[in-house]
Protein backbone atom coordinates (compact mmCIF):
# COMPACT_ATOMS: atom_id res chain seq x y z
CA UNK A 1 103.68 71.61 139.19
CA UNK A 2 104.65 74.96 138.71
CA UNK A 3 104.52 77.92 141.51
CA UNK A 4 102.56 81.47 141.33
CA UNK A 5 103.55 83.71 137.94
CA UNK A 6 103.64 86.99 137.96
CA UNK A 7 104.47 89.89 135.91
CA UNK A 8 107.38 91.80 136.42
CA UNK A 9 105.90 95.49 134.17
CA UNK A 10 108.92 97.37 134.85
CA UNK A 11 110.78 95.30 132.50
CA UNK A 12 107.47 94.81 130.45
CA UNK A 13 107.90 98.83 130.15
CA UNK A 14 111.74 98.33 129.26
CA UNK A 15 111.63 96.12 126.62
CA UNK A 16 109.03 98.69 125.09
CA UNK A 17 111.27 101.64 125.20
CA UNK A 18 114.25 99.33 123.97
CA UNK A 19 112.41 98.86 120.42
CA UNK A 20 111.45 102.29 120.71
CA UNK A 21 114.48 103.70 121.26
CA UNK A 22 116.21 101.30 118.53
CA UNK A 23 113.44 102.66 116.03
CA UNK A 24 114.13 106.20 116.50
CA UNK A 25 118.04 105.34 116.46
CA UNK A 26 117.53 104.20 112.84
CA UNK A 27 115.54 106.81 111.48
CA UNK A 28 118.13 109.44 112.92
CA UNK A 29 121.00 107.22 111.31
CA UNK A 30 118.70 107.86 108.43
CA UNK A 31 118.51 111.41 108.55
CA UNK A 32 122.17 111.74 109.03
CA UNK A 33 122.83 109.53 106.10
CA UNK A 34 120.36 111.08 103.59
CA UNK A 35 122.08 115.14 104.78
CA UNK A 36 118.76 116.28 105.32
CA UNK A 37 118.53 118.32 108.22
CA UNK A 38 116.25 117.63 111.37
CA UNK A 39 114.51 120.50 113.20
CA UNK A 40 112.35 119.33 116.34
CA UNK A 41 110.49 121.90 117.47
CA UNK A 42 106.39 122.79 117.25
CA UNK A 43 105.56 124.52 113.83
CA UNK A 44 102.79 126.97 112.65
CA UNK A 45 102.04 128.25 109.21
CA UNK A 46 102.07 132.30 109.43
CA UNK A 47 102.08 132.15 105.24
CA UNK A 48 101.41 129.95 102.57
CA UNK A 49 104.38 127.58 102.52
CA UNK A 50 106.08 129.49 105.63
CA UNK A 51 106.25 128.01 109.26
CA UNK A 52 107.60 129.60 112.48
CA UNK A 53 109.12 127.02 114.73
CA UNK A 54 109.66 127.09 118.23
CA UNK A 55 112.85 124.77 118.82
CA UNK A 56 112.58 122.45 121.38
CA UNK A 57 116.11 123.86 123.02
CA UNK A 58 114.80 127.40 122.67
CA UNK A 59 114.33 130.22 120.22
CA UNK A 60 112.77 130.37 116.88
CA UNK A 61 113.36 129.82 113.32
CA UNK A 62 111.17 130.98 109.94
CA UNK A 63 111.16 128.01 107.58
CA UNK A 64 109.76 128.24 103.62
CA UNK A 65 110.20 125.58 101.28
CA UNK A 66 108.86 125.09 97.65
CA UNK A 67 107.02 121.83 98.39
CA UNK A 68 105.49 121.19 101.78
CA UNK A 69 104.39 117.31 103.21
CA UNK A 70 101.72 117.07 106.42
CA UNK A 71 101.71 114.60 108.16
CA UNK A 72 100.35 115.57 111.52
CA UNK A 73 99.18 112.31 112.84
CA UNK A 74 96.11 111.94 115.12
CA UNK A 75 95.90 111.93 118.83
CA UNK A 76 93.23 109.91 120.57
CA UNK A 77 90.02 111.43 121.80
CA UNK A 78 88.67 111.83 125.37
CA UNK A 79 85.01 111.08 124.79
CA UNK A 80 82.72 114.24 126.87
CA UNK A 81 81.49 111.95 129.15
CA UNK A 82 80.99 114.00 132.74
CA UNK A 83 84.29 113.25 135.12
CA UNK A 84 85.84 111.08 132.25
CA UNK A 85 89.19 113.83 132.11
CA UNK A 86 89.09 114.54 135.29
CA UNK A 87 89.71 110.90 136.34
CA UNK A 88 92.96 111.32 134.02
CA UNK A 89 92.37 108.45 131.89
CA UNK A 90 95.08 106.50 130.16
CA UNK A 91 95.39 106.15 126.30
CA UNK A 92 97.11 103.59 124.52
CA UNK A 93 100.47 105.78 125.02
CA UNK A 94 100.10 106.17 129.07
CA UNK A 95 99.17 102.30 128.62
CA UNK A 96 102.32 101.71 127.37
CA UNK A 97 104.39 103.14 130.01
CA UNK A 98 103.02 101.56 133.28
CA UNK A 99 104.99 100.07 135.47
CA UNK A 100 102.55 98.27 137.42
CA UNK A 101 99.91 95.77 137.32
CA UNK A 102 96.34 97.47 137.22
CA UNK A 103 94.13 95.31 139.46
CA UNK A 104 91.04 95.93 137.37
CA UNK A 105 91.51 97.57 133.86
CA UNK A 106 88.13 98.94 132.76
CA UNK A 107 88.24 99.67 129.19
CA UNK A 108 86.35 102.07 127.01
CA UNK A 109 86.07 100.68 123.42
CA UNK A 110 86.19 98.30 121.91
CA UNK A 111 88.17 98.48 118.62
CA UNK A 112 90.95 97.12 117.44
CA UNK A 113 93.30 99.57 120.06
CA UNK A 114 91.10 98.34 122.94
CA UNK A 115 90.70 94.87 122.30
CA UNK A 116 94.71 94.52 121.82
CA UNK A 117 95.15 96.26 124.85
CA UNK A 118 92.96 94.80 126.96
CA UNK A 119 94.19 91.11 125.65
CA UNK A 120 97.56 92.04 126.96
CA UNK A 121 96.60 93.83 130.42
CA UNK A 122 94.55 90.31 131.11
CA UNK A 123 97.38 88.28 130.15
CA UNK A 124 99.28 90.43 132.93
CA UNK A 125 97.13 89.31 135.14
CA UNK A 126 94.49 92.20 135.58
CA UNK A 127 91.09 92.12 135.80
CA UNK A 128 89.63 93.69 132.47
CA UNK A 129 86.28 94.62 131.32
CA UNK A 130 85.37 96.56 127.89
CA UNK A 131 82.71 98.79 127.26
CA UNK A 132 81.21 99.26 123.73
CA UNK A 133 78.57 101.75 123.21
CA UNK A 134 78.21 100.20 119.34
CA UNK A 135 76.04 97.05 118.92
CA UNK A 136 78.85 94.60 118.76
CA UNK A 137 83.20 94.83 119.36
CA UNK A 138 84.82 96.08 116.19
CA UNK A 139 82.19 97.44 114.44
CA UNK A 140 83.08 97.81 111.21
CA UNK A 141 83.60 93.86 110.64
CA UNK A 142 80.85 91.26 109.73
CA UNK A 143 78.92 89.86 112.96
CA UNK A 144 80.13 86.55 112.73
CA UNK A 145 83.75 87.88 113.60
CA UNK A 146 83.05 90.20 115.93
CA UNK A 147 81.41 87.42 117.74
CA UNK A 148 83.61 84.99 117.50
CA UNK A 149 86.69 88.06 118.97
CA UNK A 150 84.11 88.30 121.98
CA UNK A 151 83.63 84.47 122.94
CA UNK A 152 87.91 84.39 122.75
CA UNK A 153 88.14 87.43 124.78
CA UNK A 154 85.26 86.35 127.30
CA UNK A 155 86.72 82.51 127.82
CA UNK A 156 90.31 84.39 128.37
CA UNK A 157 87.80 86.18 131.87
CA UNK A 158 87.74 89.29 130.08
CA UNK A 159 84.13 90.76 130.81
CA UNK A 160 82.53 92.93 127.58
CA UNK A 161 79.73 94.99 127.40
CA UNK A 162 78.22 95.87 124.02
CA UNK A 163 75.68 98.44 123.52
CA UNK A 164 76.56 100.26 126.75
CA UNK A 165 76.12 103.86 127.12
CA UNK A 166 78.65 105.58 129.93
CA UNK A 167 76.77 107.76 132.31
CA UNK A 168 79.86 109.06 133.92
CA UNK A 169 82.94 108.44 136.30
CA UNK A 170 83.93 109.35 139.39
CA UNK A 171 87.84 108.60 140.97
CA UNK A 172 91.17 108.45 139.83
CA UNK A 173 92.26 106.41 137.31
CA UNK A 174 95.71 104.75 138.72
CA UNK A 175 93.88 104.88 142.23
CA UNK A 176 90.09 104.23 142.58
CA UNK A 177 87.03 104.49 139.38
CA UNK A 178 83.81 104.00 139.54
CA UNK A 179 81.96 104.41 135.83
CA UNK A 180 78.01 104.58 136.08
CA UNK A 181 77.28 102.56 132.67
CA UNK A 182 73.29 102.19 130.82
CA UNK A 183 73.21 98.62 129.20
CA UNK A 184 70.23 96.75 127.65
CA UNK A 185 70.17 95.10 131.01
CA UNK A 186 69.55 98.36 133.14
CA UNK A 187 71.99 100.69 134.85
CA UNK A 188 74.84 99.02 136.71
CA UNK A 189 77.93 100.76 138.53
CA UNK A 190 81.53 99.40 137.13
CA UNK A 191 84.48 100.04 139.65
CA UNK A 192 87.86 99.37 138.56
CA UNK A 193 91.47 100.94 139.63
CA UNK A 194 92.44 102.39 136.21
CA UNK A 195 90.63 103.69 132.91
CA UNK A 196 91.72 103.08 129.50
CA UNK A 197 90.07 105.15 126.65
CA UNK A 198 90.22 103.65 123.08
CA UNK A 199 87.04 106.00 121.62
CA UNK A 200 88.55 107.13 118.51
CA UNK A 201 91.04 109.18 117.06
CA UNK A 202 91.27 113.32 116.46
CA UNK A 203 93.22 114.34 113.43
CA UNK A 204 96.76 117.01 115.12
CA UNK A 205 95.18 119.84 112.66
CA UNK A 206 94.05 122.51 114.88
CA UNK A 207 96.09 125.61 116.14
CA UNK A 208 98.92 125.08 113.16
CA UNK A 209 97.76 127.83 111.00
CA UNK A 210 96.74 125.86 108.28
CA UNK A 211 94.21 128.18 107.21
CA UNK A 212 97.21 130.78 106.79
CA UNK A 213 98.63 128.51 104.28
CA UNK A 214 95.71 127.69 102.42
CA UNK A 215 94.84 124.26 103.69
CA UNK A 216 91.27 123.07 104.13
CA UNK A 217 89.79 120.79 106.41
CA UNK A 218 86.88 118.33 105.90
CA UNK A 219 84.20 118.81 108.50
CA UNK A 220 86.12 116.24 110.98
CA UNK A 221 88.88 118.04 110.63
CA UNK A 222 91.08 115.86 108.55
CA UNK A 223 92.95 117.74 105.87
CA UNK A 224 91.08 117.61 102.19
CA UNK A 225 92.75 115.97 99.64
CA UNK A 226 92.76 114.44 96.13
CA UNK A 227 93.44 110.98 94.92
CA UNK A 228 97.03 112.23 94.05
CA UNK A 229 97.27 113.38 98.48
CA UNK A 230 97.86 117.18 97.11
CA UNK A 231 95.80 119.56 99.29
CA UNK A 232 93.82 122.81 98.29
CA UNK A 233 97.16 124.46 98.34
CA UNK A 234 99.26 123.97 95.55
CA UNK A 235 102.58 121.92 96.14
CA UNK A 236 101.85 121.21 99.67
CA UNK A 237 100.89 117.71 100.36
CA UNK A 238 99.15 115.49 103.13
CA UNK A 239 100.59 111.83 104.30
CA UNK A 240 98.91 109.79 106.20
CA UNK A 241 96.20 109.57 109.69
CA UNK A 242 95.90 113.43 108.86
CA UNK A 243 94.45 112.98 105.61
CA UNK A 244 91.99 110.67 106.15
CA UNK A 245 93.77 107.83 104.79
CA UNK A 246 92.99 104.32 107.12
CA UNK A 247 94.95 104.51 110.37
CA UNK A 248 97.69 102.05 109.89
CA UNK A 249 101.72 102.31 109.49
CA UNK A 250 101.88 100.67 106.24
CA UNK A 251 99.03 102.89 104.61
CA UNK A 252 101.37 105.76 105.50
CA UNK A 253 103.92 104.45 103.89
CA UNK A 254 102.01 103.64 100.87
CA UNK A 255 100.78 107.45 101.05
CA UNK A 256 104.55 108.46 100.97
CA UNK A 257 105.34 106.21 97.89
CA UNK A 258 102.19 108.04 95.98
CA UNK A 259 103.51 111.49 96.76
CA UNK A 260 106.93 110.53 95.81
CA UNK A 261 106.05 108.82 92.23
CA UNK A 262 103.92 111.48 91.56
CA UNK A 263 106.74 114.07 92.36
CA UNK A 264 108.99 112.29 89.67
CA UNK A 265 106.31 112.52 86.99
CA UNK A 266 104.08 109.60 87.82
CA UNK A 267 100.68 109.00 88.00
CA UNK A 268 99.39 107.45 91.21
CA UNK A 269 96.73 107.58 93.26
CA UNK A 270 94.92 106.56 96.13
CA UNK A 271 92.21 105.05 94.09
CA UNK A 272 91.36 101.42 93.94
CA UNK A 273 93.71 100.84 96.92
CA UNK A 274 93.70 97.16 98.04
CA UNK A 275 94.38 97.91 101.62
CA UNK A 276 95.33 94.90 104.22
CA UNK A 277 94.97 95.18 108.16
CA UNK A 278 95.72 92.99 111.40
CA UNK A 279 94.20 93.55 114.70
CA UNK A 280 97.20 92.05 116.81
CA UNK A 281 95.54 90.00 119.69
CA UNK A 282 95.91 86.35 120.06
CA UNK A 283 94.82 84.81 117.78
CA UNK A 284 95.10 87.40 115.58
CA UNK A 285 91.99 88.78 112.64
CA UNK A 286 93.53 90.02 109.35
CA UNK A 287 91.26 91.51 106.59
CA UNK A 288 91.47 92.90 102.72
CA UNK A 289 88.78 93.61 100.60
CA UNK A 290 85.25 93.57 100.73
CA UNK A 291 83.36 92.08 103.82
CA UNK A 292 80.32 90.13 103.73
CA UNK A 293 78.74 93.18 104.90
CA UNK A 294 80.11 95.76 103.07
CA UNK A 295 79.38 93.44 100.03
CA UNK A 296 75.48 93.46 100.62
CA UNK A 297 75.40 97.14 101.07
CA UNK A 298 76.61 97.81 97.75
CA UNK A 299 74.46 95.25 95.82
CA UNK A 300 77.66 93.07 94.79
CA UNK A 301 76.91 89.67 94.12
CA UNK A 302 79.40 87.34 95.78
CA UNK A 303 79.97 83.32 97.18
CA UNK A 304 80.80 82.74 100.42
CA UNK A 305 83.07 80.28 101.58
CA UNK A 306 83.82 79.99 105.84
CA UNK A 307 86.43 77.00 107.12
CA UNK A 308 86.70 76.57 111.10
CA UNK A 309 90.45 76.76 111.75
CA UNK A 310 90.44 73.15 113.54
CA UNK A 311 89.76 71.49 110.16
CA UNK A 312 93.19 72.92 109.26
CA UNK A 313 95.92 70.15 109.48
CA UNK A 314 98.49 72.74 110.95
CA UNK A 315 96.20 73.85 113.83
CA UNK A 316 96.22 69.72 115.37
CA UNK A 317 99.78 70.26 115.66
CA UNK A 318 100.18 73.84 117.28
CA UNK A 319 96.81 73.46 119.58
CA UNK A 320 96.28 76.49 118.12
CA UNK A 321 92.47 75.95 116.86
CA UNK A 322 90.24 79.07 117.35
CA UNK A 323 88.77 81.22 114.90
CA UNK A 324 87.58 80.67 110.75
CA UNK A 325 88.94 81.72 107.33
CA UNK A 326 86.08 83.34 105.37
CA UNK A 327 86.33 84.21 101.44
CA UNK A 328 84.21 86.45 99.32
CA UNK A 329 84.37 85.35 95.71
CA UNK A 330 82.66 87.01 92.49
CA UNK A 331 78.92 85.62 91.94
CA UNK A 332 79.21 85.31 88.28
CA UNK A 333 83.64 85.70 87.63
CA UNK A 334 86.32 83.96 89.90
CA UNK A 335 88.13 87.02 91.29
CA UNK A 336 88.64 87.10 95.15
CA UNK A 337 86.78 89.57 96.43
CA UNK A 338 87.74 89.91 99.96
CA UNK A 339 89.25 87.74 102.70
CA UNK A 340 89.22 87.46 106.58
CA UNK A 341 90.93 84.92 109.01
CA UNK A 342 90.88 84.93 112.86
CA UNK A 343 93.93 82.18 113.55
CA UNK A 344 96.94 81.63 113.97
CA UNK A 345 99.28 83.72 111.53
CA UNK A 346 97.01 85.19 109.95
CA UNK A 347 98.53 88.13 108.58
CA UNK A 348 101.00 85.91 106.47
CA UNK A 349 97.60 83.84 105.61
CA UNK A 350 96.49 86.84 104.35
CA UNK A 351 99.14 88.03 101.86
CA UNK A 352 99.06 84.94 100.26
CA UNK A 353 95.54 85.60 99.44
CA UNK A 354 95.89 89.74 98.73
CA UNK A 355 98.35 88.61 96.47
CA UNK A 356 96.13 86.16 94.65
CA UNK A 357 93.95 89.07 94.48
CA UNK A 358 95.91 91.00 92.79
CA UNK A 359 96.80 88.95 89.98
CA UNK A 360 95.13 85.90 89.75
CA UNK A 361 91.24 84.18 90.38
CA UNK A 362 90.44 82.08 92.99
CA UNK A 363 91.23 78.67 91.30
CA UNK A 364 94.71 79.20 90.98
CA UNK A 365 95.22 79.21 94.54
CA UNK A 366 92.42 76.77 94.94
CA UNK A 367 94.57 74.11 92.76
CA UNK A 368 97.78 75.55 93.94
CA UNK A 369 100.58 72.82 95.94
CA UNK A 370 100.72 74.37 99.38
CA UNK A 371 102.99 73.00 101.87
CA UNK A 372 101.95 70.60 104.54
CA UNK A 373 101.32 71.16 107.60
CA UNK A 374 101.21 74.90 107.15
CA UNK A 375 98.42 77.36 107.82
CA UNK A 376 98.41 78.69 104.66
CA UNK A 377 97.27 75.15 103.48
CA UNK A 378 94.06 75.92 104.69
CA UNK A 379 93.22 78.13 101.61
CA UNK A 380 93.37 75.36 99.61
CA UNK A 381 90.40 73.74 101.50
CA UNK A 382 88.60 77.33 102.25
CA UNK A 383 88.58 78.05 98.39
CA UNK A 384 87.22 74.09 97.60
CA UNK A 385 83.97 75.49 99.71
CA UNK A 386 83.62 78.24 97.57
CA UNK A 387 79.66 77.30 95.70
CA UNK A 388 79.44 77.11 91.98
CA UNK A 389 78.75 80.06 89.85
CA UNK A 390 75.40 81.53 89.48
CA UNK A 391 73.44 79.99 86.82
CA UNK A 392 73.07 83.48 84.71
């Protein structure tokens, strides 16, 4: 028998800020290494290609530069909801930097920010309940996942409400909430000690000047861009959250290599991108190409092919048995199409596959030797399911 476990957030917090602190220290190593020099202070164009800054340890300085690279980030929104900011809400960076238990986390949205969160904070040992004003949790994947995210996150006690429409809040979030929420069900109050809002995300383009430098902004305010990432100003580019490209670390990166290549003479583009993504909660969902969903909408003709993750030798031997693999394969040619896993390691499930998608069909993997007992040995079984081709 073991006694009562708790969680000790203060050193929760720590261990945060020591990988963030180690992060930074590499990049500045970086920086020193490379000679470029590092200016931190807040910028704003007052010309094409010229900023003023205002250095963080005082004073000014008037920067120009042939070629100019954006990227802003986003910041996350604070949905209008009446007494929502005045309750002070967390986002996923206050979230980060508690040092203490929240008796009943009430969080609002439920994407992939929101879901991971709220996964941890339950783990903790806080009460946690997400509200979801969309039809289902993570709304731009197929129904089938999103449903089976929900029943993992409801048998962990974590309470979800889908299709709920927040009236508004009264309280302090840190002290005392109540949110007055509109649900298929009726009207119900929720009280909980803190809010966490995970509505969205608001491109860092306003109040920079960018119209002083020629930059233009779509109508949600991300900056416009061509396939190459060079704005409506010539040699100033755009990198990143800021320019509309998907909101994850290694699309950035990507965006950086594109804008680099091209500098040197090449000829890339953001066209055709095959772009992979993990939602990090336990067990995890990973994702590239089309979904089921997205594959109907645009008339393509595909096979479908779903394995449970308990018919997967490795899962008997880690316990680890929730979630499916689901494939997407041509209707009338063998190429994968898209791919989706909720499971165990599945992120490193899924490169095997975006890697089969990028240079081979489905039957090589199919037939391939993969080794036993590994998760990855479920493709082998996933891609056996996948039905014959269309007769024409």
């Amino acid at each position: 028998m073991t006694g009562p476990v708790t969680t000790d957030m203060a050193k929760v917090r720590q261990r945060k800020r020591d990988m963030v602190d180690a992060e930074i220290a590499l990049h500045l190593q970086n920086y020193e290494k490379s000679g470029a020099e590092l200016i931190m202070g807040t910028g704003r164009f007052v010309a094409p290609k010229t900023l003023e800054v205002r250095l963080n340890d005082g004073g000014t300085r008037m920067l120009a530069g042939d070629q100019i690279f954006l990227n802003l980030g986003t910041h996350a929104v604070i949905p209008p909801v009446p007494g929502l900011e005045a309750a002070g809400p967390l986002t996923h960076i206050e979230a980060l930097e508690l040092d203490y238990l929240p008796a009943h986390l009430v969080v609002l949205g439920g994407g992939y920010v929101g879901l991971e969160l709220a996964q941890a904070y339950r783990r903790f040992g806080s009460r946690v309940t997400v509200i979801e004003s969309g039809r289902q949790l993570i709304s731009r994947e197929d129904p089938d996942v999103a449903a089976e995210v929900q029943r993992i996150l409801s048998d962990e006690g974590i309470q979800v409400l889908v299709g709920a429409e927040i009236l508004d809040v009264d309280g302090r979030s840190g002290e005392e909430v109540s949110l007055r929420v509109r649900a298929s069900s009726g009207e119900q109050q929720i009280a909980g000690s803190d809010i966490l809002v995970a509505a969205g995300r608001i491109p860092n383009t306003a109040g920079i000047g960018l119209e002083e430098a020629g930059v233009e902004l779509d109508g949600h305010g991300y900056i416009r861009v061509n396939e190459r990432l060079e704005t409506t100003a010539p040699s100033v580019w755009a990198i990143g959250e800021c320019a509309g490209s998907p909101q994850f670390t290694h699309v950035s990166i990507d965006d950086f290599r594109i804008i680099r290549d091209n500098l040197a003479g090449a000829q890339r583009s953001t066209r055709d991108r095959l772009v992979p993504y993990c939602m990090f909660t336990e067990p995890p969902l990973a994702h590239v190409g089309l979904s089921e969903g997205e594959a109907q909408r645009r008339g393509i003709d595909t096979r479908v092919a779903r394995l449970p993750m308990n018919a997967v030798r490795r899962s008997a031997t880690t316990g680890e048995t929730q979630g499916f693999m689901k494939v997407l394969v041509g209707g009338s040619d063998d190429r994968i199409l898209g791919f989706t896993m909720i499971g165990a390691e599945a992120g490193e499930v899924m490169a095997t596959v975006q890697t089969a998608m990028l240079a081979v069909p489905y039957l090589r993997l199919r037939d391939a030797i993969l080794a036993h007992p590994t998760m990855a040995e479920g493709l082998g079984s996933l891609f056996e399911n996948v039905p014959p081709r269309s007769a024409n």
